[in-house]
C-alpha atoms as a PDB file:
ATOM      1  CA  UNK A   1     116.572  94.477 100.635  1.00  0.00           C
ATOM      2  CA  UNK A   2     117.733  91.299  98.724  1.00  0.00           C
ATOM      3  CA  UNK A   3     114.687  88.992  98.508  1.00  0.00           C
ATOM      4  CA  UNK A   4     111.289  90.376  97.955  1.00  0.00           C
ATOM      5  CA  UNK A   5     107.949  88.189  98.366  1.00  0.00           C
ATOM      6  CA  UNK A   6     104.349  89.527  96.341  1.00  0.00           C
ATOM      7  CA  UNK A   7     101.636  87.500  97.890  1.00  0.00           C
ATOM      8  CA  UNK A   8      99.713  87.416  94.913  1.00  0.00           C
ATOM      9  CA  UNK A   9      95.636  86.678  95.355  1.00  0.00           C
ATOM     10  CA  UNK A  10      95.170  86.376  91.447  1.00  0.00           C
ATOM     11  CA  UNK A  11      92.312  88.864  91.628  1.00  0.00           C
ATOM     12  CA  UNK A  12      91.671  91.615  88.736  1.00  0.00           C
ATOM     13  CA  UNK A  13      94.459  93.860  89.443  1.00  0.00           C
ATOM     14  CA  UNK A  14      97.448  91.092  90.686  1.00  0.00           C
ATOM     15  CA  UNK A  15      98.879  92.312  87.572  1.00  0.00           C
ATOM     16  CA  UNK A  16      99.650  96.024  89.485  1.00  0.00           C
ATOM     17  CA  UNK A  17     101.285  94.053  92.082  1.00  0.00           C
ATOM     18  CA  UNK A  18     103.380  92.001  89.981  1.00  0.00           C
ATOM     19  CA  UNK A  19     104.494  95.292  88.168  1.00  0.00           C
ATOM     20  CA  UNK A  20     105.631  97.159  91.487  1.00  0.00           C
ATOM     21  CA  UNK A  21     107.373  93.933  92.857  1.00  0.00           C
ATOM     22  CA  UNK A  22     109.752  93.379  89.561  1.00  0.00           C
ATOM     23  CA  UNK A  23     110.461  97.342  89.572  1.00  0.00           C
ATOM     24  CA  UNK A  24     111.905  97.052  93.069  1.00  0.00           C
ATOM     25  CA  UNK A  25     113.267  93.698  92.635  1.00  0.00           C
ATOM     26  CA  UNK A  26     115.036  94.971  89.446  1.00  0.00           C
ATOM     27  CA  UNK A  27     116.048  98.512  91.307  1.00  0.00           C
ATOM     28  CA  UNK A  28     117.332  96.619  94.099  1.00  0.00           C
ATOM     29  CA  UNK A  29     118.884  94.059  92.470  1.00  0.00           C
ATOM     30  CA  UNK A  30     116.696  91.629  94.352  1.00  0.00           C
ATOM     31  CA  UNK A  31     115.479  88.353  94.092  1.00  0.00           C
ATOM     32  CA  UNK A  32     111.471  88.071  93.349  1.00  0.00           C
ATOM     33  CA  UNK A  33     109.065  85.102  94.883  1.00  0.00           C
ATOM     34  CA  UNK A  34     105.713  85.144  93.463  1.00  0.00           C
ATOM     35  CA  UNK A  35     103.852  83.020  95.645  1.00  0.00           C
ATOM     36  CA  UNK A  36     100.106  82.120  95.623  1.00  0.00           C
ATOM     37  CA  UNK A  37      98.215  80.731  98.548  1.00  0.00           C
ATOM     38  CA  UNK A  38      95.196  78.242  98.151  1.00  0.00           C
ATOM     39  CA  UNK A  39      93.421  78.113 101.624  1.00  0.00           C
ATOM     40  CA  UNK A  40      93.204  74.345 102.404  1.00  0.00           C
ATOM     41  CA  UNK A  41      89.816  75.456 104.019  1.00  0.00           C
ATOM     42  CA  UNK A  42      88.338  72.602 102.057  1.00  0.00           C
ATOM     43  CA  UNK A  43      90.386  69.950 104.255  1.00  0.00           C
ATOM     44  CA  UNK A  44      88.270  70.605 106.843  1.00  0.00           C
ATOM     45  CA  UNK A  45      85.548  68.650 105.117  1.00  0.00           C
ATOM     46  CA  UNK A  46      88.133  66.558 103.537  1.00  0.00           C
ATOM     47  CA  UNK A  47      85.369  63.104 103.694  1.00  0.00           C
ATOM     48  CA  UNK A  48      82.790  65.195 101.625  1.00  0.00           C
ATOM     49  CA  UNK A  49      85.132  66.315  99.121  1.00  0.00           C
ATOM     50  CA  UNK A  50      87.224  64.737  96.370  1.00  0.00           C
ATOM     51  CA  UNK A  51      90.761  65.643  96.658  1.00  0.00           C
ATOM     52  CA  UNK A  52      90.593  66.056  92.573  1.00  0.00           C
ATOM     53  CA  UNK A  53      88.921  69.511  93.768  1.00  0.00           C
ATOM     54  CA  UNK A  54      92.061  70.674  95.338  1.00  0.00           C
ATOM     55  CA  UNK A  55      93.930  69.229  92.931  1.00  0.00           C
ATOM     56  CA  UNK A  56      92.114  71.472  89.909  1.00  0.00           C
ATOM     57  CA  UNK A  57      92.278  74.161  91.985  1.00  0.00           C
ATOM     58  CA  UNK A  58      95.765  74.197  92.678  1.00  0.00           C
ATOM     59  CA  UNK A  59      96.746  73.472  88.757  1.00  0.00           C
ATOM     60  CA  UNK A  60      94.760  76.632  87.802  1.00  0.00           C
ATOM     61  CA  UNK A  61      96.237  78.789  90.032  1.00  0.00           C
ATOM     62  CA  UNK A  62      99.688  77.346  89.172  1.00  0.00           C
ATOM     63  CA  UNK A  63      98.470  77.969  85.164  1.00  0.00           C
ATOM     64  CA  UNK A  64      97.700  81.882  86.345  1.00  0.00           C
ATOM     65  CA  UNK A  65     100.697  82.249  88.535  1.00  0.00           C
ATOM     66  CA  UNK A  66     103.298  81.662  85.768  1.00  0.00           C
ATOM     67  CA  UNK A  67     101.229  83.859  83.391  1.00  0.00           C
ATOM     68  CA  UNK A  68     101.908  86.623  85.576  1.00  0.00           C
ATOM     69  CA  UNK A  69     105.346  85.494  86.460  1.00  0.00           C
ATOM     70  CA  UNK A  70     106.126  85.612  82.480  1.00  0.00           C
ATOM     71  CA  UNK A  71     105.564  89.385  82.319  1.00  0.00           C
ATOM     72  CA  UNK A  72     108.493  89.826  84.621  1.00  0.00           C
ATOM     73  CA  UNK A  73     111.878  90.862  82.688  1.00  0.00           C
ATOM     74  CA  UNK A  74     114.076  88.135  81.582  1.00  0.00           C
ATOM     75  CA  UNK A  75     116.809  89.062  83.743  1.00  0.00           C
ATOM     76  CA  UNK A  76     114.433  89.116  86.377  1.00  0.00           C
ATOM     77  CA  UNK A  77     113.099  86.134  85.735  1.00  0.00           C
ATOM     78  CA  UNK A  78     116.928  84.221  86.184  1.00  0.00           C
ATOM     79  CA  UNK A  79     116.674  84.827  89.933  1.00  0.00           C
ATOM     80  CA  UNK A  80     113.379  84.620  90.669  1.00  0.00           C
ATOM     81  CA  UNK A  81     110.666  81.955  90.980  1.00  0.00           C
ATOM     82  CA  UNK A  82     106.731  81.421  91.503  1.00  0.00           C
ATOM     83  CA  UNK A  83     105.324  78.777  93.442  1.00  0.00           C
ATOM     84  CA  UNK A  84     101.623  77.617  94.684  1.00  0.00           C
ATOM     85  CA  UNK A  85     101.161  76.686  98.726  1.00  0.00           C
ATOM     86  CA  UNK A  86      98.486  74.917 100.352  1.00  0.00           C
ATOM     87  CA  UNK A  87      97.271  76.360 103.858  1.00  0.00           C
ATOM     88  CA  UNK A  88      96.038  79.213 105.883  1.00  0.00           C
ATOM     89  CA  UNK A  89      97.269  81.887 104.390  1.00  0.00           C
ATOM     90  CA  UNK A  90      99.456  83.861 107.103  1.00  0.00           C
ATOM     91  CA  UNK A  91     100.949  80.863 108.519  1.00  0.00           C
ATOM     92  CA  UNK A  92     101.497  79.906 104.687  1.00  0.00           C
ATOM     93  CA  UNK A  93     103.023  82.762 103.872  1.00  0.00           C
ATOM     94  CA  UNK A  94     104.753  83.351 107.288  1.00  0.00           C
ATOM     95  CA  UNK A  95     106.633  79.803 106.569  1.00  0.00           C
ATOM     96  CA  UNK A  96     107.558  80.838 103.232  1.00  0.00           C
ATOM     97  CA  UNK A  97     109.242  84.278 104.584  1.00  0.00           C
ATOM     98  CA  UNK A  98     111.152  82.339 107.137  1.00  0.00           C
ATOM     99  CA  UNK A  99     112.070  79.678 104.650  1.00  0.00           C
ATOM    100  CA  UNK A 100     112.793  82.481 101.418  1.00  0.00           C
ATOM    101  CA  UNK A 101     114.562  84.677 103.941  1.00  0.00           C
ATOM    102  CA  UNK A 102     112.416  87.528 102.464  1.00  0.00           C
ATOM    103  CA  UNK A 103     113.501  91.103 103.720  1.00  0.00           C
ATOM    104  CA  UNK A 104     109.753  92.853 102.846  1.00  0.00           C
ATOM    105  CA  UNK A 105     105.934  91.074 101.773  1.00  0.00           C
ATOM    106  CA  UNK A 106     103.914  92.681  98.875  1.00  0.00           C
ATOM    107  CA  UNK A 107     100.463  92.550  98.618  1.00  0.00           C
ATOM    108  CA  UNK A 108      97.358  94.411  96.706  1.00  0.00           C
ATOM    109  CA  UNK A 109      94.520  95.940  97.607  1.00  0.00           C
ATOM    110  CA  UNK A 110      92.278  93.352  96.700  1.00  0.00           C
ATOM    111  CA  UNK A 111      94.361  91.132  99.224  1.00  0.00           C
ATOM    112  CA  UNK A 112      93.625  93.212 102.212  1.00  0.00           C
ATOM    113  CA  UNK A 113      89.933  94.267 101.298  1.00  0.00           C
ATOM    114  CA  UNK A 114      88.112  95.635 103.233  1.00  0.00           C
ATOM    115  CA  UNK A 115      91.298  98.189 103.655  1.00  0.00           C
ATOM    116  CA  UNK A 116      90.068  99.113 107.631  1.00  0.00           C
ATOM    117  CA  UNK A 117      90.007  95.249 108.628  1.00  0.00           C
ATOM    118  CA  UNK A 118      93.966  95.117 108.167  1.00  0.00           C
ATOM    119  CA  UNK A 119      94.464  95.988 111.972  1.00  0.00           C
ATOM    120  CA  UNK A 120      91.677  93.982 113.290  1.00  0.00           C
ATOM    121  CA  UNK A 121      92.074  90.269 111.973  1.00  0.00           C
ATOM    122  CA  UNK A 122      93.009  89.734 108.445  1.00  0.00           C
ATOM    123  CA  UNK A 123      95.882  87.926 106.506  1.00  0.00           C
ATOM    124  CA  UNK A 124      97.766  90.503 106.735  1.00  0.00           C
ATOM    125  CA  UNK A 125      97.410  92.082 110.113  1.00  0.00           C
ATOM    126  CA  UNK A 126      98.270  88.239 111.104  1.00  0.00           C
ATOM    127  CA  UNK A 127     100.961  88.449 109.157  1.00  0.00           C
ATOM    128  CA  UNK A 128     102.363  91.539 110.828  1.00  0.00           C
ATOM    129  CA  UNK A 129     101.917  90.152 114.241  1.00  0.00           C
ATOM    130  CA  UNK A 130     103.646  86.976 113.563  1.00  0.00           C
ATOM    131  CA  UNK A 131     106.507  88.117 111.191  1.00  0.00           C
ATOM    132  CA  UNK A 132     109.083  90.618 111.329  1.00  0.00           C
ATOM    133  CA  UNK A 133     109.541  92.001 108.110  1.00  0.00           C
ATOM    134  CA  UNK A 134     107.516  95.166 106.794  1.00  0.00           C
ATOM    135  CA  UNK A 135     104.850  94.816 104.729  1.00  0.00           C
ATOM    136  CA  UNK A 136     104.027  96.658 101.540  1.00  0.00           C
ATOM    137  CA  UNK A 137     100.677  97.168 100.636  1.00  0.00           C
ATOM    138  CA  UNK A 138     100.018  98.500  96.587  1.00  0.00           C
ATOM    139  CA  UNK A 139      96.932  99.944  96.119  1.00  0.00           C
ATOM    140  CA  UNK A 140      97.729 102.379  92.697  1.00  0.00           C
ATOM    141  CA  UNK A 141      98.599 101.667  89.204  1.00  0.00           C
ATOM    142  CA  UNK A 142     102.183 103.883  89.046  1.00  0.00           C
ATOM    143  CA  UNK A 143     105.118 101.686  88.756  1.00  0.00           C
ATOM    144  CA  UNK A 144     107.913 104.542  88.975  1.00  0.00           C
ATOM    145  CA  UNK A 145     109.910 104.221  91.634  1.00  0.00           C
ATOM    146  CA  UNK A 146     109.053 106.134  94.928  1.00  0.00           C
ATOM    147  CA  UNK A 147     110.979 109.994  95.054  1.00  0.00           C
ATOM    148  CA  UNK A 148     108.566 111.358  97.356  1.00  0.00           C
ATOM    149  CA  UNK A 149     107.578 109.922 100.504  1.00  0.00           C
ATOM    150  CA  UNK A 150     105.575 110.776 103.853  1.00  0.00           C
ATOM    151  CA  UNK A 151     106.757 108.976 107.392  1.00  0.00           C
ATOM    152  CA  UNK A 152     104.704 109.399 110.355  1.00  0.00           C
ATOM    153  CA  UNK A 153     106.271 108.661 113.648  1.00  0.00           C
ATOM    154  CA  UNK A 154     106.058 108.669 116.968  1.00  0.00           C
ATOM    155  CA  UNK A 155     109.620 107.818 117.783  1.00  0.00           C
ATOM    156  CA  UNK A 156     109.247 104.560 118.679  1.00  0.00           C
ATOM    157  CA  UNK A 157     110.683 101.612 118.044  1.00  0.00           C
ATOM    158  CA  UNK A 158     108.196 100.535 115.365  1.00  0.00           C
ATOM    159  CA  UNK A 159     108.279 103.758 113.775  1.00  0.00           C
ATOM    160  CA  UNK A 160     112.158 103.724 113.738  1.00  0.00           C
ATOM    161  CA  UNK A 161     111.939 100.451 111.309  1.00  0.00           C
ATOM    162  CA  UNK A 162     108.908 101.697 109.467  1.00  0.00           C
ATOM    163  CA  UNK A 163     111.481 104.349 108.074  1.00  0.00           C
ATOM    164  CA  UNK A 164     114.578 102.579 107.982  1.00  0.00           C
ATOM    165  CA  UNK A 165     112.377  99.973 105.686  1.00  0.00           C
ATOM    166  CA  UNK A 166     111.633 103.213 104.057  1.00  0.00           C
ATOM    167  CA  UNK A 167     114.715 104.272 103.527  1.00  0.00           C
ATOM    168  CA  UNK A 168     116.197 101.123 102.435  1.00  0.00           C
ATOM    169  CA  UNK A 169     112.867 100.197  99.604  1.00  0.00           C
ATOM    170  CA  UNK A 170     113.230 104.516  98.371  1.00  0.00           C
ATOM    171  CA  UNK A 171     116.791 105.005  98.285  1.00  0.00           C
ATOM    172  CA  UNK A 172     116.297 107.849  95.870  1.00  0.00           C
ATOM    173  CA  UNK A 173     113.502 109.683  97.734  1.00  0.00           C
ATOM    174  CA  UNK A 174     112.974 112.515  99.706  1.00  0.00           C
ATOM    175  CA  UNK A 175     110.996 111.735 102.945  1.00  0.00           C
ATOM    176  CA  UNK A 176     108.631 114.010 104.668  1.00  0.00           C
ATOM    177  CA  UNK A 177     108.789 113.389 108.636  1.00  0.00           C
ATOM    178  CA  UNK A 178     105.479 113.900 110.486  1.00  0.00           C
ATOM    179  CA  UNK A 179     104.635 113.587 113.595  1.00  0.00           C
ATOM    180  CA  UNK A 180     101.060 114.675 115.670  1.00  0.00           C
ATOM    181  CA  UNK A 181     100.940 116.336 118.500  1.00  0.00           C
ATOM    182  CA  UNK A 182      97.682 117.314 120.647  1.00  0.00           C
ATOM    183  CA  UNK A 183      98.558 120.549 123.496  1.00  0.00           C
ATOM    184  CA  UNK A 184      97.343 119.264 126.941  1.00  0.00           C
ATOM    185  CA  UNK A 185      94.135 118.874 127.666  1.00  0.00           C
ATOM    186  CA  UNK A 186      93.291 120.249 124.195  1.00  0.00           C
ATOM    187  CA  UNK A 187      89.164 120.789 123.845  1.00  0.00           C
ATOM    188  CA  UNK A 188      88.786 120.742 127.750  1.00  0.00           C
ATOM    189  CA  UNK A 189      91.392 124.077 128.472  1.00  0.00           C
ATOM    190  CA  UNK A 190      90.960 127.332 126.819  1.00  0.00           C
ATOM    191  CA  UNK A 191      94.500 128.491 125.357  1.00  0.00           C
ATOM    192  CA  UNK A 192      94.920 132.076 125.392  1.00  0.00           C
ATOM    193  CA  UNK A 193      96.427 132.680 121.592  1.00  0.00           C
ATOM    194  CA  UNK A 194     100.076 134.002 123.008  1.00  0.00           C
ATOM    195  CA  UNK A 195     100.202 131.073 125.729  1.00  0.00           C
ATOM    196  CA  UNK A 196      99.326 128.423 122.957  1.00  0.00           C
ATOM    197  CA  UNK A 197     102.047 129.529 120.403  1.00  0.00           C
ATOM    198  CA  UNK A 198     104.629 129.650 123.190  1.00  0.00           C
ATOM    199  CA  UNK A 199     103.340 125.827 124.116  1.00  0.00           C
ATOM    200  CA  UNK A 200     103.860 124.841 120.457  1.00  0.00           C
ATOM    201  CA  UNK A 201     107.195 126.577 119.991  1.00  0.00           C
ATOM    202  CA  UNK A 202     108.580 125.084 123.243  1.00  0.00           C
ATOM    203  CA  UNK A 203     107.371 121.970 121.403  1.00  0.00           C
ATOM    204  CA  UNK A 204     108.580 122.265 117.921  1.00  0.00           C
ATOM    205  CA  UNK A 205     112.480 122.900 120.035  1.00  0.00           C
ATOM    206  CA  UNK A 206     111.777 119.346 121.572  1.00  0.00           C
ATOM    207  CA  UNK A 207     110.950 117.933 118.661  1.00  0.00           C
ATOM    208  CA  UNK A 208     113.502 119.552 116.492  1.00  0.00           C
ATOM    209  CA  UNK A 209     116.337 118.154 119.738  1.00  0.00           C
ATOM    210  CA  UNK A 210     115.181 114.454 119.505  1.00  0.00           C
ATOM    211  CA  UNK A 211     114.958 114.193 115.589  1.00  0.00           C
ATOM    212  CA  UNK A 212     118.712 115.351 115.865  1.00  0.00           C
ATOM    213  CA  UNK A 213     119.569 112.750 118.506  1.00  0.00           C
ATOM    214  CA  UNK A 214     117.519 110.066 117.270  1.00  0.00           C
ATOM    215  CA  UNK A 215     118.762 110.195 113.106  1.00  0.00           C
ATOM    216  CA  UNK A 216     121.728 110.496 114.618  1.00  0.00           C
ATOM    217  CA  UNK A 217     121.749 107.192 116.820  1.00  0.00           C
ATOM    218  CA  UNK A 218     119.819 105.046 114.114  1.00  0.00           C
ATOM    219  CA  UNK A 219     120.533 106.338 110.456  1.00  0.00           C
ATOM    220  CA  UNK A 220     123.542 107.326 108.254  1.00  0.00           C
ATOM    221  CA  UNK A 221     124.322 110.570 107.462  1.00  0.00           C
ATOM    222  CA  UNK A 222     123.319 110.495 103.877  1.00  0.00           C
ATOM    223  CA  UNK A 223     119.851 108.990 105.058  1.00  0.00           C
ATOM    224  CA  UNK A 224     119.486 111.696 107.606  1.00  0.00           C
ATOM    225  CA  UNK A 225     120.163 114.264 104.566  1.00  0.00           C
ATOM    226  CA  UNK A 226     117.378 113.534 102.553  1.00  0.00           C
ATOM    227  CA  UNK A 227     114.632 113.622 105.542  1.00  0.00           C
ATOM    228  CA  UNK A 228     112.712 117.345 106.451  1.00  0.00           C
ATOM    229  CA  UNK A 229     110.457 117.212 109.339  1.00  0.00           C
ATOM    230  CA  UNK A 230     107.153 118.817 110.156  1.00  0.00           C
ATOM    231  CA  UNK A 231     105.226 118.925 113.420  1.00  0.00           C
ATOM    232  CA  UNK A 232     101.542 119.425 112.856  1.00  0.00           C
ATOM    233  CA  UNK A 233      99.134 119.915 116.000  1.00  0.00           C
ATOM    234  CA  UNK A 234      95.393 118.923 116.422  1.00  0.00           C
ATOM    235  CA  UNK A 235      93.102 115.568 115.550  1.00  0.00           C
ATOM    236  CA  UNK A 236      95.895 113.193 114.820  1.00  0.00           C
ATOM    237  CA  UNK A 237      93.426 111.563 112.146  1.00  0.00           C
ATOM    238  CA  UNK A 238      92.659 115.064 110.136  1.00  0.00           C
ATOM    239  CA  UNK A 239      96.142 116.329 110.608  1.00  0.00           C
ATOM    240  CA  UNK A 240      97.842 113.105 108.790  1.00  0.00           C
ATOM    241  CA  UNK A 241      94.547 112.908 106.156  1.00  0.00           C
ATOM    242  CA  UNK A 242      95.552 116.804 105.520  1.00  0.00           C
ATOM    243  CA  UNK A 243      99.086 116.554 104.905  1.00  0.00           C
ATOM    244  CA  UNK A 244      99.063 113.392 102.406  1.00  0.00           C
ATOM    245  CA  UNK A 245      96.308 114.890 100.499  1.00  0.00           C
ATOM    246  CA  UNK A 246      98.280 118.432 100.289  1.00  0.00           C
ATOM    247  CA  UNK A 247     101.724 116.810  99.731  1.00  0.00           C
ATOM    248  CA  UNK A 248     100.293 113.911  97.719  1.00  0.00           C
ATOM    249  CA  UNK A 249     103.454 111.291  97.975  1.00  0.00           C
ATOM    250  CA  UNK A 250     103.602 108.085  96.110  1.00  0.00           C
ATOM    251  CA  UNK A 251     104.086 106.116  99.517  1.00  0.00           C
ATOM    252  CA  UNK A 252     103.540 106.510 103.054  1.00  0.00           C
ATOM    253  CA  UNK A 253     105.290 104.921 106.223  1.00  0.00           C
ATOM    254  CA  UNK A 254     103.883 103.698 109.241  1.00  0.00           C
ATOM    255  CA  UNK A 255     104.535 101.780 112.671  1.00  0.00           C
ATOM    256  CA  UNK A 256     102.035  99.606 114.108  1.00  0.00           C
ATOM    257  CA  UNK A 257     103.167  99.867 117.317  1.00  0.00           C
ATOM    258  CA  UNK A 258     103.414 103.469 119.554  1.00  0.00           C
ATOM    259  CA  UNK A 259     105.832 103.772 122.600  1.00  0.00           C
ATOM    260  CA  UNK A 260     102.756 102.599 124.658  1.00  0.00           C
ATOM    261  CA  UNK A 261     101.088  99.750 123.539  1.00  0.00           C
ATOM    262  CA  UNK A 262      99.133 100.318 120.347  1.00  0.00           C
ATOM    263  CA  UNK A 263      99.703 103.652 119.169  1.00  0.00           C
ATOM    264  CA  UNK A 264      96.520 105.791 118.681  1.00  0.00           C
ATOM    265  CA  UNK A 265      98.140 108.008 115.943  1.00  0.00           C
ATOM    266  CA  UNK A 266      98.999 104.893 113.381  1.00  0.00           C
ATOM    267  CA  UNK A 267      96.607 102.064 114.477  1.00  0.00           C
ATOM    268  CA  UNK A 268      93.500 101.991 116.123  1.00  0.00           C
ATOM    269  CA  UNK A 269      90.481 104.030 115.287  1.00  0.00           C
ATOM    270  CA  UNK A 270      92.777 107.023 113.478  1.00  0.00           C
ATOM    271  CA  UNK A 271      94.680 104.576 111.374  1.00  0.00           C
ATOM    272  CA  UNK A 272      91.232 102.008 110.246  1.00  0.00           C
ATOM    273  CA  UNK A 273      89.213 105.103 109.134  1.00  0.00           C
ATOM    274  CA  UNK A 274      92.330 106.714 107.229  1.00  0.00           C
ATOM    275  CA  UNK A 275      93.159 103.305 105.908  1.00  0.00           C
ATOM    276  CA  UNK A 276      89.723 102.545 103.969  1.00  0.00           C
ATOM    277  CA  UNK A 277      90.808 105.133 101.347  1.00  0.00           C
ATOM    278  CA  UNK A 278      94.546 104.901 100.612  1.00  0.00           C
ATOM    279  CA  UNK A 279      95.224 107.217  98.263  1.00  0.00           C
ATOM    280  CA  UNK A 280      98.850 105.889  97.991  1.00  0.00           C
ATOM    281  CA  UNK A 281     100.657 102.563  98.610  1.00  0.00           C
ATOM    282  CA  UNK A 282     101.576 102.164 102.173  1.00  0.00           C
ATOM    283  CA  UNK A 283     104.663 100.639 103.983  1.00  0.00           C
ATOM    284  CA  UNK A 284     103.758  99.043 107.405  1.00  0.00           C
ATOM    285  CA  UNK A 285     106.115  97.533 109.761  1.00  0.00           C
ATOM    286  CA  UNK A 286     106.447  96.380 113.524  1.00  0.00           C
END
């Protein structure tokens, strides 16, 4: 990842955002846009308002941009700029990642608030539907870089760059693969105890068989070193809520799209309730 973009709102807290972006961009050796979006929702009643409005508005936020953009490191500071658009946010932003060539999109939690609404019609779930890069979303105050991370998959597509973004943004960490798995008919068929374990090892030997193949057809063999795997059966929603709060990593990776359609374990009515809470910054990605 060469060119990193923080969408910065300049709400309490940009400041965390700013701090994660210039540790990656200096980790990575990356260049750093700061960028700031003033919705131009005021044009729309351009007659009753005097453009000195958006004028003030835009020199303030330019005034608080470049205050944050001054904590950066000097170094960091030589390849990197800040800069104030005018627009709809998404497509504002979307521009600016075609024009920047930006390989990932920061943003805070104040950015995406309410959390749950980030699938359903905000900035950013715009943004992931109309732009291909992944999206990081930094919701604590840690600024060391990422050694333990959590991927859930369902080996699609989606999931498959989820982790390579992952992989790529973490280069030092260890990643936990986990995928969800209901048995058949689970809550409608009684399982004798023996019948159910056999059901779940034949399972796990699937699993274990198409992690090989597909790490094999898709990642390099130092990436594929660092990643364990874990198959965890029952409510997709609990298991995933279970295993970050037991294993506690500093960032977790998901796709937004399953092998059919919208996937039910990482979007959808799992993904909006675990979502209101983060307890960790989150990498999302198409």
């Amino acid at each position: 990842m060469k060119t990193l973009l923080a969408a910065i709102d300049l709400e309490p807290g940009s400041s965390l955002v700013v701090k994660r972006a210039a540790e990656l961009a200096v980790r990575l050796a990356a260049k750093l846009h700061l960028v700031h979006v003033v919705d131009d929702a005021l044009t729309l009643y351009e007659p009753m308002v005097e453009i000195s409005v958006r004028h003030r508005l835009t020199q303030a936020a330019e005034t608080a941009l470049q205050a944050l953009f001054n904590l950066l490191p000097e170094e960091l500071q030589a390849r990197s700029s800040c800069q104030v658009l005018l627009g709809k946010p998404h497509q504002a932003l979307a521009k600016y990642i075609s024009l920047s060539h930006a390989d990932l999109l920061i943003v805070g939690r104040h950015h995406i608030e309410p959390l749950r609404d980030i699938f359903v019609g905000t900035t950013a779930e715009r943004l992931l539907r109309h732009c291909d890069i992944p999206l990081l979303m930094v919701t604590t105050d840690s600024v060391e870089s990422y050694l333990q991370v959590m991927a859930a998959t369902d080996f699609s597509r989606s999931s498959h760059h989820a982790l390579r973004a992952g992989l790529r943004l973490a280069p030092d960490a260890t990643f936990q693969l986990i995928h969800v798995c209901d048995p058949p008919y689970m809550g409608f068929v009684r399982y004798e105890q023996e019948d159910l374990d056999h059901l779940l090892a034949e399972k796990k030997a699937r699993l274990t068989q198409e992690i090989t193949s597909e790490m094999a057809y898709f990642l390099a063999d130092a990436d594929q070193s660092r990643i364990q795997s874990q198959l965890l059966t029952g409510n997709a929603q609990e298991q995933l809520t279970e295993a970050v709060a037991l294993q506690r990593p500093q960032l977790l990776v998901l796709g937004t799209h399953g092998r059919q359609g919208i996937s039910r374990l990482l979007v959808g009515s799992v993904a909006t309730a675990f979502l209101s809470t983060l307890p960790c910054d989150v990498l999302v990605a198409r």
